[in-house]
Protein backbone atom coordinates (compact mmCIF):
# COMPACT_ATOMS: atom_id res chain seq x y z
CA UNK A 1 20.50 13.12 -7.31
CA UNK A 2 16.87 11.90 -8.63
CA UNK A 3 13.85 12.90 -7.54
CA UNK A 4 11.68 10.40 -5.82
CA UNK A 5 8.07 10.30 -6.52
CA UNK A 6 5.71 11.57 -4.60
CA UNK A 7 3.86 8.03 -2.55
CA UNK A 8 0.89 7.01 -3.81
CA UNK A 9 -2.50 6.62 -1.12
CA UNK A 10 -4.08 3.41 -0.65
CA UNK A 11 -6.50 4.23 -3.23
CA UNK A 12 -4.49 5.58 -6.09
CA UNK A 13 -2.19 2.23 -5.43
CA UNK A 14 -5.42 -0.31 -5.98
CA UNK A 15 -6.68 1.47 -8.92
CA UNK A 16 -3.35 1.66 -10.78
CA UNK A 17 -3.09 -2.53 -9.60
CA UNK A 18 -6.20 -3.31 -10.69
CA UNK A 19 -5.67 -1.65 -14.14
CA UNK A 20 -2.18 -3.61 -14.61
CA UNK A 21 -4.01 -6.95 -14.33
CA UNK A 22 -6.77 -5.84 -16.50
CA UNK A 23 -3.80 -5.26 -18.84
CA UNK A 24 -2.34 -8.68 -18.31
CA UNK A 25 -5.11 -10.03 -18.75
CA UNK A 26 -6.05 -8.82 -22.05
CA UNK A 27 -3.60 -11.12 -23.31
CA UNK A 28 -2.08 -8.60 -26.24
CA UNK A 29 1.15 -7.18 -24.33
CA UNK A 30 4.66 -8.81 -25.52
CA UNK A 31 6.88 -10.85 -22.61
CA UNK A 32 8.36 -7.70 -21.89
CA UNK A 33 5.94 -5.55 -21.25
CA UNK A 34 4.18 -8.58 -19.04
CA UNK A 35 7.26 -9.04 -17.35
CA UNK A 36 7.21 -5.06 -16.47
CA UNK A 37 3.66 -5.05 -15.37
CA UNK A 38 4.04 -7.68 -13.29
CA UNK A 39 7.15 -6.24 -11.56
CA UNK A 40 5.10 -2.84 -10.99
CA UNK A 41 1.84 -4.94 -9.77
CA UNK A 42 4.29 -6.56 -7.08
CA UNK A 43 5.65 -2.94 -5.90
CA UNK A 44 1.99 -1.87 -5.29
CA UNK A 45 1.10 -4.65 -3.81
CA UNK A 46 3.77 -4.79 -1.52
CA UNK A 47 3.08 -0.78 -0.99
CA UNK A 48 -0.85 -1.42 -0.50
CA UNK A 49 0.14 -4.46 2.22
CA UNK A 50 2.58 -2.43 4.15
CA UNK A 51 -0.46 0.73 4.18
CA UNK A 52 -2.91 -1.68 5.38
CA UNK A 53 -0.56 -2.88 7.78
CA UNK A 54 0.05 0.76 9.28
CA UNK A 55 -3.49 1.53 9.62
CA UNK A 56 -4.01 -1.83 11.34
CA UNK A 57 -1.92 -0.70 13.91
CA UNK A 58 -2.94 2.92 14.21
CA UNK A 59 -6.41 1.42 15.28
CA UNK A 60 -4.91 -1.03 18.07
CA UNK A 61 -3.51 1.82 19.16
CA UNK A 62 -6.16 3.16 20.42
CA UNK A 63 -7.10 2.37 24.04
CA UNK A 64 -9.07 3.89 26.78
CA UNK A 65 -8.09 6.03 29.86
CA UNK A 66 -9.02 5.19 33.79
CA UNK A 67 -12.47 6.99 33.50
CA UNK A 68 -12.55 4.41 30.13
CA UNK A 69 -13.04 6.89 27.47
CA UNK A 70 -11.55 6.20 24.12
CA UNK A 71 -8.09 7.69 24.26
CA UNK A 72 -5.89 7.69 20.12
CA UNK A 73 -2.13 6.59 21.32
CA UNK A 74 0.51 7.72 17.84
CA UNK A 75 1.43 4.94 16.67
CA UNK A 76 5.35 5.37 15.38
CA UNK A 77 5.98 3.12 12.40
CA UNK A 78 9.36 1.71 12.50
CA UNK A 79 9.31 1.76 8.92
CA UNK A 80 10.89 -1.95 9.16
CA UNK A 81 8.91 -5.13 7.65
């Protein structure tokens, strides 16, 4: 059984996307390695999306009680896209 890695934040996600295309488009790495990169840029992308998603949802979750203060509702993610 393998190990998965540990999920990367938001953050860590964009800054390891934005470094792939600064690496694609240097213009120096071989079909393969392109090929690769761009496979990896489309599973943080995809990971970034479904974050954004989540939190988008954690804040419409929030709605007020009957004296209409602010009240935070969980939000459970479904996990499903």
């Amino acid at each position: 059984m393998s190990e998965q890695p540990p999920e990367l934040t938001l953050e860590a996600a964009m800054e390891r996307l934005e470094a792939i295309v600064r690496e694609m488009e240097g213009g120096d790495l071989p079909l393969e390695t392109l090929i690769s990169k761009y496979e990896e840029g489309t599973r943080l992308s995809k990971l970034c999306r479904e974050k954004l998603d989540g939190a988008e949802q954690r804040i419409r979750m929030i709605t007020r009680d009957a004296a209409g203060n602010p009240v935070l509702e969980e939000f459970e993610s479904t996990g499903e896209e």
